[in-house]
N, C-alpha and C. Protein backbone atom coordinates (compact mmCIF):
# COMPACT_ATOMS: atom_id res chain seq x y z
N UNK A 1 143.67 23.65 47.88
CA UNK A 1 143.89 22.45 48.65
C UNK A 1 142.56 21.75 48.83
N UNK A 2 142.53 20.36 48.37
CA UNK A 2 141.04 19.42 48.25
C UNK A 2 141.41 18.75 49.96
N UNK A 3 140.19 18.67 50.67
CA UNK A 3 140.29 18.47 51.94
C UNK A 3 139.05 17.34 51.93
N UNK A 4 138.82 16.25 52.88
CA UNK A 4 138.56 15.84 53.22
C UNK A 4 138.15 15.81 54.59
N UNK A 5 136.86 14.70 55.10
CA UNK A 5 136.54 14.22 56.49
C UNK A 5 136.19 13.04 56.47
N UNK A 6 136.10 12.86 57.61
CA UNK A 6 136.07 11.27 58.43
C UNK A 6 134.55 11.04 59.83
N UNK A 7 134.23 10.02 59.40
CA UNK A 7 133.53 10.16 60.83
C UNK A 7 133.31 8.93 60.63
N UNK A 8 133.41 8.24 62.45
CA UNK A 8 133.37 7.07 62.71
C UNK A 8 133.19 7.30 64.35
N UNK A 9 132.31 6.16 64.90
CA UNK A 9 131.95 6.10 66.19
C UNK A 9 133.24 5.45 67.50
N UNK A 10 133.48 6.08 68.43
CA UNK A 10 134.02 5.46 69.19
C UNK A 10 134.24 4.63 69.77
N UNK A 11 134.93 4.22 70.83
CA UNK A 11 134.98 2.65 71.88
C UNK A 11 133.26 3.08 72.24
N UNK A 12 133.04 4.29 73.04
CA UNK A 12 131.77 4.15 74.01
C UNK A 12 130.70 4.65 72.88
N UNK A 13 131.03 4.24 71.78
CA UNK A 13 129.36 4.56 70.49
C UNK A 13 129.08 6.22 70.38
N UNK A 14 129.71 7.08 70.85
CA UNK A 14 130.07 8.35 70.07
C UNK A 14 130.22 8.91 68.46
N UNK A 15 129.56 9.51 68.20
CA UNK A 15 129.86 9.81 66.66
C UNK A 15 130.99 10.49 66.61
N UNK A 16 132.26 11.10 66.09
CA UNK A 16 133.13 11.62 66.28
C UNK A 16 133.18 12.05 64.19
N UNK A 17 133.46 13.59 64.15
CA UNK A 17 134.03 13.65 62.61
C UNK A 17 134.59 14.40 62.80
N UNK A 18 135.98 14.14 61.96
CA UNK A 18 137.13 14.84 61.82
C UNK A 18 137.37 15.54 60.14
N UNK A 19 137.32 16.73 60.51
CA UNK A 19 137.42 17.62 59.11
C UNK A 19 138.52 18.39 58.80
N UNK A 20 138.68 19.12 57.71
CA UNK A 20 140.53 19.57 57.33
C UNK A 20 141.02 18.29 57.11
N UNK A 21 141.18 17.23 56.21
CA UNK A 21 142.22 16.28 56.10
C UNK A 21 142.60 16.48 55.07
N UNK A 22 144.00 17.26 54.48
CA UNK A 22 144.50 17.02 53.57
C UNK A 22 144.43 15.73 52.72
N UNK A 23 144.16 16.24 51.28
CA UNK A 23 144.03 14.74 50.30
C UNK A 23 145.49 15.39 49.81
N UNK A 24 146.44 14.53 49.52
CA UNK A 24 147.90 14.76 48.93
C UNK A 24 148.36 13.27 47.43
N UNK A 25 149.07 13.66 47.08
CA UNK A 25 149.73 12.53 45.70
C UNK A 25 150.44 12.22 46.75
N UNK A 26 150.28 10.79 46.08
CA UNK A 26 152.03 9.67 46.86
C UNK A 26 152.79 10.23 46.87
N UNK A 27 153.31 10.99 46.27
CA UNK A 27 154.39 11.55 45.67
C UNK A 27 155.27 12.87 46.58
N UNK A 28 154.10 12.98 47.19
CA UNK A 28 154.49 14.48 48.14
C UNK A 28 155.07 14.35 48.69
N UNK A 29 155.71 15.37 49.45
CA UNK A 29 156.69 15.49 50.78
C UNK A 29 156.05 14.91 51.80
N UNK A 30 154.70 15.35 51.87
CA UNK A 30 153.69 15.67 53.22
C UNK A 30 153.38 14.13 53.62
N UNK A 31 153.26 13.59 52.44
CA UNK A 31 151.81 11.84 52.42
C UNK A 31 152.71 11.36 53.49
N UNK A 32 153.90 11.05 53.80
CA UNK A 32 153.67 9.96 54.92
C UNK A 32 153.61 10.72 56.41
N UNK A 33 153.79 11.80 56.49
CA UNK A 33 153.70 12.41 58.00
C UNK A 33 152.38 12.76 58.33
N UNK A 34 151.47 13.43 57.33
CA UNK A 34 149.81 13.35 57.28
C UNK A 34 149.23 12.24 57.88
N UNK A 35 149.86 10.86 56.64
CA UNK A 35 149.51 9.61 57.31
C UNK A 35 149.30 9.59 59.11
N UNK A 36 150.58 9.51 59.17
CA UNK A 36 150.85 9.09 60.43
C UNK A 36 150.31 10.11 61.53
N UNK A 37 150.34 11.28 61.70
CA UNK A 37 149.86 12.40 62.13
C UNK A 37 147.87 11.60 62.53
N UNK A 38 147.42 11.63 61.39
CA UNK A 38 145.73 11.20 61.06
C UNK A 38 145.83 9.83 61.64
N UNK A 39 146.80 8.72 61.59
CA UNK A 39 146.33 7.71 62.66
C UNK A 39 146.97 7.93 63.94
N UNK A 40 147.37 8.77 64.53
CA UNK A 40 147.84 8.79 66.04
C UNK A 40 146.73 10.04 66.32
N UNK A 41 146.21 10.75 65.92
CA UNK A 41 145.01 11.44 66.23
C UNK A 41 143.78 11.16 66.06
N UNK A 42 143.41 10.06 65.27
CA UNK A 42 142.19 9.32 65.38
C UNK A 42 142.20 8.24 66.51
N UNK A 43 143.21 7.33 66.88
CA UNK A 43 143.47 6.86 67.71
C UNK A 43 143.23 7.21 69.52
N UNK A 44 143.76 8.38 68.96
CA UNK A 44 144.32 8.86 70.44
C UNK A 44 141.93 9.72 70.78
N UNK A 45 141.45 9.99 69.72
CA UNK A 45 139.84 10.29 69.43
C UNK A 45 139.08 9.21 69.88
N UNK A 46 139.50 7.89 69.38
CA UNK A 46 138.61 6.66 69.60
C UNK A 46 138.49 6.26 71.25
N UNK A 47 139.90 6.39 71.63
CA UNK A 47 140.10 5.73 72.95
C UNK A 47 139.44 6.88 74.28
N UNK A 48 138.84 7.97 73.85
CA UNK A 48 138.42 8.93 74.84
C UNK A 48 137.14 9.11 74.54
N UNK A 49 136.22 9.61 75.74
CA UNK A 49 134.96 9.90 75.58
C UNK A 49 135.04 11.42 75.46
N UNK A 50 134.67 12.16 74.34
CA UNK A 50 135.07 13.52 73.85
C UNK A 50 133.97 14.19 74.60
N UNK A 51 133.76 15.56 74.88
CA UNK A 51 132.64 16.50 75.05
C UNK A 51 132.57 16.91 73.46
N UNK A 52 133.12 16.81 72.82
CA UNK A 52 132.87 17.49 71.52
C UNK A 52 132.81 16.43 70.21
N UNK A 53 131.69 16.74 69.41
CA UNK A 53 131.89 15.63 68.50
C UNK A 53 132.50 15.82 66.99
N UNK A 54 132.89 17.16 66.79
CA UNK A 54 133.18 17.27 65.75
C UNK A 54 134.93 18.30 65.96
N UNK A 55 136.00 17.56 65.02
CA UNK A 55 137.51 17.96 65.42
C UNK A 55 138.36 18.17 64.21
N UNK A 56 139.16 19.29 64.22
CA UNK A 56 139.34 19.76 63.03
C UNK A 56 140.95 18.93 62.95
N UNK A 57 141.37 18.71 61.84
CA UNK A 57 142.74 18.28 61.98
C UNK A 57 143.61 19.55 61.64
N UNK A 58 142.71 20.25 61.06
CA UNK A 58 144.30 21.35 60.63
C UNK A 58 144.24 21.80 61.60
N UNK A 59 143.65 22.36 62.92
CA UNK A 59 144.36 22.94 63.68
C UNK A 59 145.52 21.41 64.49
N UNK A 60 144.74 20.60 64.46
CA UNK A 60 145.34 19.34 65.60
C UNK A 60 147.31 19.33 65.01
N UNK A 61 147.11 19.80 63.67
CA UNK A 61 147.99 20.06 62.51
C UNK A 61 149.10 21.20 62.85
N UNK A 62 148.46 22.37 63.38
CA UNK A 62 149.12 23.46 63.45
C UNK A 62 149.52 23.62 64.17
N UNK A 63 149.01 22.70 65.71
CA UNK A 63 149.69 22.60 66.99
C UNK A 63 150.99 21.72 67.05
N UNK A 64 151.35 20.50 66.20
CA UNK A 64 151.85 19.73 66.13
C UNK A 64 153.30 19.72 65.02
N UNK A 65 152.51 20.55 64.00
CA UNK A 65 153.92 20.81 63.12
C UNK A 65 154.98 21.93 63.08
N UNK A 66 155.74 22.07 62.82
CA UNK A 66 156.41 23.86 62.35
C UNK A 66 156.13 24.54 61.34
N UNK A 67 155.89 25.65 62.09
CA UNK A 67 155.00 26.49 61.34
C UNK A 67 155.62 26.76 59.44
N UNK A 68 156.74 26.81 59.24
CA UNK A 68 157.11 26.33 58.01
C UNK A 68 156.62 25.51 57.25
N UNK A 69 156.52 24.26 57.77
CA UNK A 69 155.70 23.08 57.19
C UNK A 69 154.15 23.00 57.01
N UNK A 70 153.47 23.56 57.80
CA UNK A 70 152.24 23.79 57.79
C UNK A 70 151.94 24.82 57.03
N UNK A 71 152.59 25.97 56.25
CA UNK A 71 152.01 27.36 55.52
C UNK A 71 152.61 25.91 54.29
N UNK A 72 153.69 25.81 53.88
CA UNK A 72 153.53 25.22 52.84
C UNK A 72 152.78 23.95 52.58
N UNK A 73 152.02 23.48 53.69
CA UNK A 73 151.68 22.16 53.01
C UNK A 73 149.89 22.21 52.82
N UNK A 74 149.71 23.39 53.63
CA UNK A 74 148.31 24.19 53.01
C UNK A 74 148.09 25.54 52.52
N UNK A 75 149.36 26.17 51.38
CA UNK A 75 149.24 26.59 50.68
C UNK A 75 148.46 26.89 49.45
N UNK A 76 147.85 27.96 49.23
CA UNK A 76 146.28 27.81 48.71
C UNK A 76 147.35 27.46 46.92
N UNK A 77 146.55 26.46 46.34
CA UNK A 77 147.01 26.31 45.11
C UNK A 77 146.05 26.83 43.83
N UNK A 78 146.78 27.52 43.09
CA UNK A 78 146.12 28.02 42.10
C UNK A 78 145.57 26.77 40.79
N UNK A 79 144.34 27.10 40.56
CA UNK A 79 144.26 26.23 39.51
C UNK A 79 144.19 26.72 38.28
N UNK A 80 143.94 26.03 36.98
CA UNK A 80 143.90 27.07 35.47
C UNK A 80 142.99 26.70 35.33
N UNK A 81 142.25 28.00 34.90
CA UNK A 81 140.80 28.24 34.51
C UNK A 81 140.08 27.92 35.36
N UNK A 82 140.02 28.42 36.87
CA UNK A 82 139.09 28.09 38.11
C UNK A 82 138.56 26.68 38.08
N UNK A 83 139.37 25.33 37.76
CA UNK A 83 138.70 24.12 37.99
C UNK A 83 139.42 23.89 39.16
């Protein structure tokens, strides 16, 4: 699973980065609930003054989904020939 992060400053000039972001194909089951999931949790990041500046999404992920959905949608994927 290819993962991604984010970092961008808050309302009050906070650095804030968010790491674990699933990268997915259009095509997936996952792409539009990820979507939406990653802007109501960046959102809900911007509008608060954090004690912490750095926030993982897969857990924000694991709290939020069923646990079904979450083993398969970061299921370690095999590649051919270790690329």
């Amino acid at each position: 699973m290819l993962c991604k992060s984010l970092e961008f400053k808050n309302a009050v000039g906070q650095k804030i980065k968010v790491m674990d972001i699933p990268v997915l194909a259009k095509n997936n089951r996952y792409f539009f609930l990820v979507q939406v999931r990653l802007q109501c949790f960046i959102s809900l990041l911007y509008d608060q003054t954090q004690e912490k500046n750095c926030h993982s999404f897969r857990e924000h992920l694991k709290r939020k989904m069923s646990w079904p959905d979450f083993k398969d949608l970061y299921r370690i994927q095999d590649f051919k020939n270790n690329a």
